[in-house]
N, C-alpha and C. Protein backbone atom coordinates (compact mmCIF):
# COMPACT_ATOMS: atom_id res chain seq x y z
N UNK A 1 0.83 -1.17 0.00
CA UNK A 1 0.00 0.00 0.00
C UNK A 1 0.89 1.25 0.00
N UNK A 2 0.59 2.28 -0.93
CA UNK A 2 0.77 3.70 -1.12
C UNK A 2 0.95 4.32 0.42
N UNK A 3 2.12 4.93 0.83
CA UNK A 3 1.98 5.66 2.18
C UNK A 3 0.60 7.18 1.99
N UNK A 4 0.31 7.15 1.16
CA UNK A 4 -0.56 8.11 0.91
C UNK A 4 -1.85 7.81 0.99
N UNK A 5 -2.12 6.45 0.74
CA UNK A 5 -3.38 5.35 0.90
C UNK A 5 -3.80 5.53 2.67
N UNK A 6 -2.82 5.48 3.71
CA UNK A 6 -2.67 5.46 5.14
C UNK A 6 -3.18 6.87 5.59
N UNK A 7 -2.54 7.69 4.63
CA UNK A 7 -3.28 9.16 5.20
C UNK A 7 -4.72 9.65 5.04
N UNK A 8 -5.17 8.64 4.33
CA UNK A 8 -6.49 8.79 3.77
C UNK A 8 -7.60 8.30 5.41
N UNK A 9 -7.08 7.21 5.96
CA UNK A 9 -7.64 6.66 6.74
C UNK A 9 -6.96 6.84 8.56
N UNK A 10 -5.73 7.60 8.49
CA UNK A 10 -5.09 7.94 9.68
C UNK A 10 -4.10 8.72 9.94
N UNK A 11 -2.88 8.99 10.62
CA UNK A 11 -1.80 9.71 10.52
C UNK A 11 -1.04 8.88 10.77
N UNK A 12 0.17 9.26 10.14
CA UNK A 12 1.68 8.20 10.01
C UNK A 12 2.68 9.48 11.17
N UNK A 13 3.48 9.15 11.67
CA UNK A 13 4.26 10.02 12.50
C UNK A 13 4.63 11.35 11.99
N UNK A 14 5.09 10.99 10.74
CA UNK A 14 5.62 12.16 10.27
C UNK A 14 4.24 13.48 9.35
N UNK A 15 3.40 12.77 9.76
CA UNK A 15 1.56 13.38 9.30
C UNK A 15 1.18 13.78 10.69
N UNK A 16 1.25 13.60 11.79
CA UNK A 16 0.80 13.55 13.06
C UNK A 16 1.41 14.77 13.57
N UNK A 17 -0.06 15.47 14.64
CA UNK A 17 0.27 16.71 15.15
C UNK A 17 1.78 16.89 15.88
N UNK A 18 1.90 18.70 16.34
CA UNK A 18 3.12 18.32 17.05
C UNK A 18 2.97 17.78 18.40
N UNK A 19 1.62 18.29 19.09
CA UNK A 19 1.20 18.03 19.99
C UNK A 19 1.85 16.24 20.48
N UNK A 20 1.12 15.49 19.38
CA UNK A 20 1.44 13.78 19.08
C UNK A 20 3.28 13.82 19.44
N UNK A 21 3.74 14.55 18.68
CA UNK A 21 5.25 14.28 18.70
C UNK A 21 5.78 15.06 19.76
N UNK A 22 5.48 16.53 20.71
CA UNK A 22 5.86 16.57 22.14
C UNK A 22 5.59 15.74 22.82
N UNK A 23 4.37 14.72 23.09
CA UNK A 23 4.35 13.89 23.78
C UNK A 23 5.14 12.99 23.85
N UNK A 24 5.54 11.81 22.19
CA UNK A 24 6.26 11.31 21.93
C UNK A 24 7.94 11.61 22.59
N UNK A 25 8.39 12.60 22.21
CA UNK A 25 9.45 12.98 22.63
C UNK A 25 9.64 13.19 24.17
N UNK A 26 8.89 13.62 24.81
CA UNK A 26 8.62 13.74 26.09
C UNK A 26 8.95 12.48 27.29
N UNK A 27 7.93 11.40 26.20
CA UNK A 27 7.97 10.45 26.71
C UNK A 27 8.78 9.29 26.79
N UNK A 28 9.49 9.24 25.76
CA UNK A 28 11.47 9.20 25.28
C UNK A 28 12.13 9.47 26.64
N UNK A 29 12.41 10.91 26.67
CA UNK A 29 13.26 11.32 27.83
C UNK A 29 12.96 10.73 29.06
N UNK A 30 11.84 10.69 29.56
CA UNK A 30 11.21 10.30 30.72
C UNK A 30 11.80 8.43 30.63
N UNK A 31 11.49 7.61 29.73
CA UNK A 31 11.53 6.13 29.46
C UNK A 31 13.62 5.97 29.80
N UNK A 32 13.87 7.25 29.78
CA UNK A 32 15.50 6.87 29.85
C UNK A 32 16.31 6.73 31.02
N UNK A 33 14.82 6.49 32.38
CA UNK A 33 15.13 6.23 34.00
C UNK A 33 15.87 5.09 33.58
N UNK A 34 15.77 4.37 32.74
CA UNK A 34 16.84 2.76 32.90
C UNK A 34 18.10 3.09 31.81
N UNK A 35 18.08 4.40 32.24
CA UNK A 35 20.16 4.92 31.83
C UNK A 35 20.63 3.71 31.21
N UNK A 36 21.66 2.82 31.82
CA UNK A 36 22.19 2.49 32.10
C UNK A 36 22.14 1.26 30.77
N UNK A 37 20.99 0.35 30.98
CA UNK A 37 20.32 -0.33 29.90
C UNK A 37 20.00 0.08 28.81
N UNK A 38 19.98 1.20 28.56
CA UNK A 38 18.55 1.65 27.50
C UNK A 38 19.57 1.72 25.98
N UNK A 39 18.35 1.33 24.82
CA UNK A 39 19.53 1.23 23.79
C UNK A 39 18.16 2.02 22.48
N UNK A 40 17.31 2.14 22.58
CA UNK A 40 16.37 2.73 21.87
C UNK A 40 15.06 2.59 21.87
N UNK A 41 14.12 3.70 21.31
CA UNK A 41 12.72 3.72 21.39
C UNK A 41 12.07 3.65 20.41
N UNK A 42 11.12 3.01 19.95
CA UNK A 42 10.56 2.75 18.56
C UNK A 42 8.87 3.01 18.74
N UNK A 43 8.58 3.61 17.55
CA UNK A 43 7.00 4.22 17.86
C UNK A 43 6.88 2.59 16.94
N UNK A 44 5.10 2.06 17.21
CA UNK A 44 4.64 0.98 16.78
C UNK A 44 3.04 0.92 16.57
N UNK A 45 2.89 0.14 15.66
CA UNK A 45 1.82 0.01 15.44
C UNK A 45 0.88 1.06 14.52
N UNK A 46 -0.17 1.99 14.69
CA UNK A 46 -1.20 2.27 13.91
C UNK A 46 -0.17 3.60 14.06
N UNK A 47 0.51 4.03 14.53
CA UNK A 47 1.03 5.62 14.60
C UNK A 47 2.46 5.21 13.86
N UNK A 48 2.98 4.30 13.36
CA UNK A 48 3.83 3.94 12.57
C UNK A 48 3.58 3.61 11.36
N UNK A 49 2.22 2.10 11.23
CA UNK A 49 1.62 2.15 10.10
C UNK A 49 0.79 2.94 9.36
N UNK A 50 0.57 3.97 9.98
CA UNK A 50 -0.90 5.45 8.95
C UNK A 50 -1.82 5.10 9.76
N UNK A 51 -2.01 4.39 10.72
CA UNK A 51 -3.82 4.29 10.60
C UNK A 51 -3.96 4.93 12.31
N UNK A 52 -3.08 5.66 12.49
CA UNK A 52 -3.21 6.27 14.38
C UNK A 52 -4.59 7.58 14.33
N UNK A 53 -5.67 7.57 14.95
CA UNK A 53 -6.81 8.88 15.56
C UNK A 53 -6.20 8.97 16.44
N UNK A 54 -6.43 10.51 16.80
CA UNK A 54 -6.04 10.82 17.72
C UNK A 54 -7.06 10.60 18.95
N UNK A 55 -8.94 10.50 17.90
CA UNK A 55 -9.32 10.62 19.01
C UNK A 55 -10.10 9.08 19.67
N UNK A 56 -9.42 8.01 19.43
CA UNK A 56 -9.56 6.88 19.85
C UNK A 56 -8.79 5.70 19.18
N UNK A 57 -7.20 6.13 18.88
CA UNK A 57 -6.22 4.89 18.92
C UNK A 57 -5.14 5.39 20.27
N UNK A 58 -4.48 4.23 20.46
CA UNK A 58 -3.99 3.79 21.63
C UNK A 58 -2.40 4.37 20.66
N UNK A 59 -1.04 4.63 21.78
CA UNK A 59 0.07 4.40 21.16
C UNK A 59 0.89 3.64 21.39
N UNK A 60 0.98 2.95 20.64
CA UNK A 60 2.25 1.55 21.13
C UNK A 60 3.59 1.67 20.82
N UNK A 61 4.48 1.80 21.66
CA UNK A 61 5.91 1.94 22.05
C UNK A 61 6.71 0.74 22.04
N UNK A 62 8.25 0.48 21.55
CA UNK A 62 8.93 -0.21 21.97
C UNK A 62 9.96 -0.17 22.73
N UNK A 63 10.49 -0.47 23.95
CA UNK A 63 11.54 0.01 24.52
C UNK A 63 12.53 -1.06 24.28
N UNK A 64 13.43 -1.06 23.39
CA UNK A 64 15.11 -1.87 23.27
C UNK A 64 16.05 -1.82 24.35
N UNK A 65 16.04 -2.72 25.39
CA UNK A 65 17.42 -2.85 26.35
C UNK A 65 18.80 -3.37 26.09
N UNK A 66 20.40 -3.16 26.46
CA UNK A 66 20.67 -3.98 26.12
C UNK A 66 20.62 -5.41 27.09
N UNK A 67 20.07 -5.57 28.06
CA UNK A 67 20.10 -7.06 28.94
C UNK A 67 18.39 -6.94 29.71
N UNK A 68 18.12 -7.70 30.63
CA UNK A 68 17.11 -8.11 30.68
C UNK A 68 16.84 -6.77 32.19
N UNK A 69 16.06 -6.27 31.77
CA UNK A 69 15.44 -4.98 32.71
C UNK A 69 15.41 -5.61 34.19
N UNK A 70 16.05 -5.06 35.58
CA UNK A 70 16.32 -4.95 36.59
C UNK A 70 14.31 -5.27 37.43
N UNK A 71 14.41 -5.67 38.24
CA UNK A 71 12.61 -5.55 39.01
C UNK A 71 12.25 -4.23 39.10
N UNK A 72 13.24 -3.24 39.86
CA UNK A 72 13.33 -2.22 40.08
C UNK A 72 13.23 -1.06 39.21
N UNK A 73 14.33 -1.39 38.16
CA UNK A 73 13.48 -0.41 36.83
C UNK A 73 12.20 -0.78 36.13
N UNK A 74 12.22 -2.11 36.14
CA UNK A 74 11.11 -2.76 35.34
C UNK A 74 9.96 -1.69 36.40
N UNK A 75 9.60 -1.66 37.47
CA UNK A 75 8.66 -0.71 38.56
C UNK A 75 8.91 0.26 37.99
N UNK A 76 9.39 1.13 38.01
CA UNK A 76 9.67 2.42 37.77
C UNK A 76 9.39 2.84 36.43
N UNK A 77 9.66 2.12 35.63
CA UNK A 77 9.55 2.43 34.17
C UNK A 77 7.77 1.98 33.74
N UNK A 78 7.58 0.57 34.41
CA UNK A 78 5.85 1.03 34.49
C UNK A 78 4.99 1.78 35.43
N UNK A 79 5.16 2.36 36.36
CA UNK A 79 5.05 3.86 36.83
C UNK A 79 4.95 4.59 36.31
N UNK A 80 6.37 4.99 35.74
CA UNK A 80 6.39 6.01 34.48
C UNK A 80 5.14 6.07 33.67
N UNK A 81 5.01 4.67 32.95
CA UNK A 81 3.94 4.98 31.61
C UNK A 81 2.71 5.09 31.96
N UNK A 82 1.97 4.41 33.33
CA UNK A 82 0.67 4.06 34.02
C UNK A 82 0.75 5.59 33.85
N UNK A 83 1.58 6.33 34.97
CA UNK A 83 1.48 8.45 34.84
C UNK A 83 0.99 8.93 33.69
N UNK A 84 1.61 8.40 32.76
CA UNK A 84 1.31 9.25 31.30
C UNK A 84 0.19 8.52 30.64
N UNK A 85 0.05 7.12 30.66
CA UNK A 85 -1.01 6.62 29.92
C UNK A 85 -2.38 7.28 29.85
N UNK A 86 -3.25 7.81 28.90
CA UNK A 86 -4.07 8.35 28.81
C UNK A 86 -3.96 9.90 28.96
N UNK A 87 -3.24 10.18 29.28
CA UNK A 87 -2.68 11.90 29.21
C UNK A 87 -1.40 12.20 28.03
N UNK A 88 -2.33 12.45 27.19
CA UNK A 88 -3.92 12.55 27.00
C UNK A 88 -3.87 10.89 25.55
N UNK A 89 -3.09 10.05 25.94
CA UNK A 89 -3.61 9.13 24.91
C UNK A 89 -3.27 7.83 25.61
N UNK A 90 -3.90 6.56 25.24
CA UNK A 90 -3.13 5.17 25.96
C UNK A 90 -2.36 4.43 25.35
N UNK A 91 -1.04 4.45 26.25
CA UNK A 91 -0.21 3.99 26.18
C UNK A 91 0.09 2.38 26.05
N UNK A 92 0.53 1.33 25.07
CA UNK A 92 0.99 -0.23 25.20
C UNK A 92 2.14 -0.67 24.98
């Protein structure tokens, strides 16, 4: 499919408000409590493939470690997202 076919029916990241992408970015910095581990962040799903609303799709995130996340950050880092989830979009 045409990336232009996707805009017809949603926004692709680089189509998506800035509002969408301060959050995004926002939420980057914040995800980088596991310093130490952290090796990258990947947007996923309907806000990657074209098909993300703003006003009822969810945003799905990937977080890349390099080794297997600590209990302690693993807490903290879902803390983190539970805070932000739904302010103002939900987070997976």
């Amino acid at each position: 499919m045409d990336r232009r076919e996707g805009c017809k029916r949603g926004y692709f990241w680089e189509t998506c408000s800035s509002d969408i992408k301060e959050f995004i970015y926002n939420l980057n910095k914040g995800i980088k409590i596991i310093d130490d581990n952290y090796v990258g962040f990947y947007i996923h799903g309907s806000l990657a493939m074209g098909g993300f609303n703003p006003k009822n799709s969810d945003i799905d995130v990937l977080v890349i470690t390099n080794k297997s996340v600590e209990m302690e950050d693993k807490t903290n880092l879902a803390l983190f997202l539970l805070k932000h989830s739904n302010s103002p979009y939900q987070l997976k």
